[in-house]
N, C-alpha and C. Protein backbone atom coordinates (compact mmCIF):
# COMPACT_ATOMS: atom_id res chain seq x y z
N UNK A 1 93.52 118.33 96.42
CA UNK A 1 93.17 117.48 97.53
C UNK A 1 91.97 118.09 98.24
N UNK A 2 91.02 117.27 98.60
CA UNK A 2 89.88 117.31 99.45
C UNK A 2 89.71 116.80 100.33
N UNK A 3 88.73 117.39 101.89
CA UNK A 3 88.86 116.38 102.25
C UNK A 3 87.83 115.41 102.07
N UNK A 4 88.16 113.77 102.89
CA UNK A 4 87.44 112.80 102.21
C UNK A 4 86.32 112.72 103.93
N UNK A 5 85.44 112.07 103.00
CA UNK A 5 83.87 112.22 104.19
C UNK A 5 83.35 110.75 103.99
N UNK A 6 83.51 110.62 104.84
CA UNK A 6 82.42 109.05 104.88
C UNK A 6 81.47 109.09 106.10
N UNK A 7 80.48 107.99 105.74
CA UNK A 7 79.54 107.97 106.70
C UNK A 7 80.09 106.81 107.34
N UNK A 8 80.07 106.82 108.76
CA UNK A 8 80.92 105.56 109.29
C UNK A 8 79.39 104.19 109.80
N UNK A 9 78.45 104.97 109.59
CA UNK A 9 77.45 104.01 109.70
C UNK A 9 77.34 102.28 108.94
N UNK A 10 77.29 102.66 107.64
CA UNK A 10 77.43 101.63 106.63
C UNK A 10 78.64 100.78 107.19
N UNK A 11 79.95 101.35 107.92
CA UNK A 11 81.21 100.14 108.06
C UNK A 11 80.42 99.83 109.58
N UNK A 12 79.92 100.52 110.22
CA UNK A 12 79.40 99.93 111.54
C UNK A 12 78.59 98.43 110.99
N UNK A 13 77.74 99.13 110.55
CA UNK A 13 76.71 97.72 110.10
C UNK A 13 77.54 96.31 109.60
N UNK A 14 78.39 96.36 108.81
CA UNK A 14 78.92 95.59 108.14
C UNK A 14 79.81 94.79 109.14
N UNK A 15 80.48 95.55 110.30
CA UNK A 15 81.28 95.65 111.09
C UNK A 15 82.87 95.56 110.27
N UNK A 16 83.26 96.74 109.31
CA UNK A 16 84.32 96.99 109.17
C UNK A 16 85.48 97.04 109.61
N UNK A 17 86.97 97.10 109.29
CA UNK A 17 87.90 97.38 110.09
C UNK A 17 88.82 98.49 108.81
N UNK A 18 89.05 99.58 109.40
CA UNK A 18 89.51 100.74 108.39
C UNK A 18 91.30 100.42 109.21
N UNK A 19 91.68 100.80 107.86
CA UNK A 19 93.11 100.78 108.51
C UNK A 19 94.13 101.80 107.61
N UNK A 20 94.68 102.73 108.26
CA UNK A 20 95.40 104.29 107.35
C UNK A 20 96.93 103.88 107.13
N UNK A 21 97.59 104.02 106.41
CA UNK A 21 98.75 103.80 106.11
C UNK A 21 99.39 105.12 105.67
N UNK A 22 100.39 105.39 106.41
CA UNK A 22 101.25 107.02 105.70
C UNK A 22 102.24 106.38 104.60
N UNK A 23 103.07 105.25 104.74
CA UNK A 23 104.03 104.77 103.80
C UNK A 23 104.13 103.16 103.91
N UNK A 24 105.52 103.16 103.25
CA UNK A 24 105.66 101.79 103.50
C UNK A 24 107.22 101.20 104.36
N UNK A 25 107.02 100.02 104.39
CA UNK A 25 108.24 99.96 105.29
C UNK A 25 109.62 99.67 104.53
N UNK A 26 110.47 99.53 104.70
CA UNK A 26 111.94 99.74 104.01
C UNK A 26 112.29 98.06 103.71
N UNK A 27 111.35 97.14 104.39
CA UNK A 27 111.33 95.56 103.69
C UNK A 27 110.20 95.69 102.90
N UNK A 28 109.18 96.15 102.78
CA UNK A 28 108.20 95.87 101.71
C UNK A 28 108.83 96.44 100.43
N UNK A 29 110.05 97.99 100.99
CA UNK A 29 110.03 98.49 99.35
C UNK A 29 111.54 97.65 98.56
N UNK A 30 112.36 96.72 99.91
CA UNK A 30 113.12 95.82 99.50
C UNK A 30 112.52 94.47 98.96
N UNK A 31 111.20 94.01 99.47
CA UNK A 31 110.48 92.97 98.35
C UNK A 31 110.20 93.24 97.18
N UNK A 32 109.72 94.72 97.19
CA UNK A 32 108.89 95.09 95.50
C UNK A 32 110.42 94.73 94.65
N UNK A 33 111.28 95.68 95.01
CA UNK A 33 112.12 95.54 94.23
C UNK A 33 112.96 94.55 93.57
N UNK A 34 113.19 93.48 95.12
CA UNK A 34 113.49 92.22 94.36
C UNK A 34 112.56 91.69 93.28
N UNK A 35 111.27 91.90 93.65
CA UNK A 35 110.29 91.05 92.58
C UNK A 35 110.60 91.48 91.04
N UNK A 36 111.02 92.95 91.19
CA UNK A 36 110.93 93.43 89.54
C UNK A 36 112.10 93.07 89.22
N UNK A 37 113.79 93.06 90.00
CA UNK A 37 114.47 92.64 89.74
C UNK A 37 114.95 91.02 89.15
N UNK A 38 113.77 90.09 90.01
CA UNK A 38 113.70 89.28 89.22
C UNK A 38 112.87 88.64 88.19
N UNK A 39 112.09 89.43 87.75
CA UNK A 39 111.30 89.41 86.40
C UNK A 39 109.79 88.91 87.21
N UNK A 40 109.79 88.71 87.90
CA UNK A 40 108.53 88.12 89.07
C UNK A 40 107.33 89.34 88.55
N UNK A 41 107.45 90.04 88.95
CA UNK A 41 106.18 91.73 88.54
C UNK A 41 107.07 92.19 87.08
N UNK A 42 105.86 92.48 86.33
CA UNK A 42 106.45 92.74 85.36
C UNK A 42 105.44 94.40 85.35
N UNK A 43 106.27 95.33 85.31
CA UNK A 43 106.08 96.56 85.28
C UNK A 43 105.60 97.12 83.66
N UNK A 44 105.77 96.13 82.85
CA UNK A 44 105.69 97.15 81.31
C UNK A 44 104.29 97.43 81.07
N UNK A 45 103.33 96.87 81.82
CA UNK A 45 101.80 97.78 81.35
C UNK A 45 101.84 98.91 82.13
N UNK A 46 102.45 99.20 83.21
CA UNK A 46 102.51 100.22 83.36
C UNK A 46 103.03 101.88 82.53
N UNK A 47 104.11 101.30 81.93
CA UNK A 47 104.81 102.55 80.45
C UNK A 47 103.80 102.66 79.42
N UNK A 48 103.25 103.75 79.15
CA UNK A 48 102.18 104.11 78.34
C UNK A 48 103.39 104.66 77.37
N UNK A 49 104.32 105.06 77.45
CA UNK A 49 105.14 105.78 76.33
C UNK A 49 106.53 105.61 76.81
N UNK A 50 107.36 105.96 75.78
CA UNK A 50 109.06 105.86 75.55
C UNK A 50 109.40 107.17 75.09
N UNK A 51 110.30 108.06 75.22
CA UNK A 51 110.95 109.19 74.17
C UNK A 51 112.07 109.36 74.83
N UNK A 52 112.85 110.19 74.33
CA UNK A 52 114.09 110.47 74.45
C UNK A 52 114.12 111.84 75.07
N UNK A 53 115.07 112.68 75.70
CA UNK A 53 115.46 113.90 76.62
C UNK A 53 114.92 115.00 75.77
N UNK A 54 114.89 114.86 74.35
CA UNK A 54 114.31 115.65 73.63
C UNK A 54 112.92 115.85 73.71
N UNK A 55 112.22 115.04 74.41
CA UNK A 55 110.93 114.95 74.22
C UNK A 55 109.68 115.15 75.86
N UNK A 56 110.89 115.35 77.16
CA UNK A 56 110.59 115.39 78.12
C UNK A 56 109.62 116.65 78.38
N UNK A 57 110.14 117.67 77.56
CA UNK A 57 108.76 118.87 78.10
C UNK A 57 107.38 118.06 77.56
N UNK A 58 107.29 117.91 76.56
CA UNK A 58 106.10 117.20 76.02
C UNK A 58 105.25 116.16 76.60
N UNK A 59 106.50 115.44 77.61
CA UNK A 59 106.38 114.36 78.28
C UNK A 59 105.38 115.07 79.23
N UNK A 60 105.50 116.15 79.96
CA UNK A 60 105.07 116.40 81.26
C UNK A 60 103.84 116.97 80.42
N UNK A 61 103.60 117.66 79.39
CA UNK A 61 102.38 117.80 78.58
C UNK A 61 101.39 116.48 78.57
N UNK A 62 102.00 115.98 77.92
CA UNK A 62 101.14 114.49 77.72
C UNK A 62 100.81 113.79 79.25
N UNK A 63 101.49 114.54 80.39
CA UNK A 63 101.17 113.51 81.52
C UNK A 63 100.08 114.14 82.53
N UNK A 64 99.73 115.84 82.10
CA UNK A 64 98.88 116.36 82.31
C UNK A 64 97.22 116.15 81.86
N UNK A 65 97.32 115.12 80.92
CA UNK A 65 96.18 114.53 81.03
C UNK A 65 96.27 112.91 81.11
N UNK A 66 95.71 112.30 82.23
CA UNK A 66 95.77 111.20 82.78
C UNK A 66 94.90 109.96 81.74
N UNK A 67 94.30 110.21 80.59
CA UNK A 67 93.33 109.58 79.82
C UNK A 67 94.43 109.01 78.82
N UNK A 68 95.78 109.67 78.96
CA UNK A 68 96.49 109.15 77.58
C UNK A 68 97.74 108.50 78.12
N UNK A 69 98.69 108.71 79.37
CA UNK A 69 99.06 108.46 79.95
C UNK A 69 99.60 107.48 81.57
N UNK A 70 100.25 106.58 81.69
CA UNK A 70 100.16 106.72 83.24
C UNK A 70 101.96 107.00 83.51
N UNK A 71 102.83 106.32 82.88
CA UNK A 71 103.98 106.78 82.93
C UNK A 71 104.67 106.24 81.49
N UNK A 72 105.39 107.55 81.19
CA UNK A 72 106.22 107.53 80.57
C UNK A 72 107.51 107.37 80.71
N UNK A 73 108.54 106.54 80.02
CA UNK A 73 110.18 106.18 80.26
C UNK A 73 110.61 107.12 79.13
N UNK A 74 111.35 108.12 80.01
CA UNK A 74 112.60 108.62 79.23
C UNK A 74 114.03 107.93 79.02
N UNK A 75 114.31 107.73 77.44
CA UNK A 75 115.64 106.94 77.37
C UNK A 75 116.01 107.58 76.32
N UNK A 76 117.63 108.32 77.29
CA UNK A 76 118.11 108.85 76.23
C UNK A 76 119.17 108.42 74.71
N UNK A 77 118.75 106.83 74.78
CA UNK A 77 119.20 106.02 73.58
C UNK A 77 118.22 106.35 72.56
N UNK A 78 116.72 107.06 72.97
CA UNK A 78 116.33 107.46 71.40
C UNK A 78 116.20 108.31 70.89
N UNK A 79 117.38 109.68 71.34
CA UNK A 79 117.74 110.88 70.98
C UNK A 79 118.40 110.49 69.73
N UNK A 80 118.51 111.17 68.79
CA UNK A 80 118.80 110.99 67.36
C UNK A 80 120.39 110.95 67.39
């Protein structure tokens, strides 16, 4: 982490409105969820990979570079 620098000139001109968020609220993370619960957002482009418990160190290997990865699902139905 760095910190981040902007020139606030450019949002002056434009007349910007910046707005910081620390989290979210406990109904937005009860909407997301309904949505995935009901097939509404479909999350599967997000899973770049599948493996099984056997394969979790590797997992955190492979997630150390962000070019091949964004998340992987561990399921331990494809342990042998």
């Amino acid at each position: 982490m760095e910190m981040d620098n902007f020139r606030p000139y450019r949002g002056i001109i434009k007349e910007l409105d910046l707005q910081f968020v620390i989290g979210y609220s406990p109904d937005q993370f009860a909407a997301s969820l309904a949505m995935i619960d009901s097939g509404r957002l479909d999350l599967s482009p997000l899973i770049t990979g599948r493996m099984g418990l056997d394969g979790v160190a590797g997992a955190f290997s492979d997630l150390a570079s962000p070019d091949h990865h964004c998340k992987i699902l561990i399921d331990p139905s494809l342990d042998g």
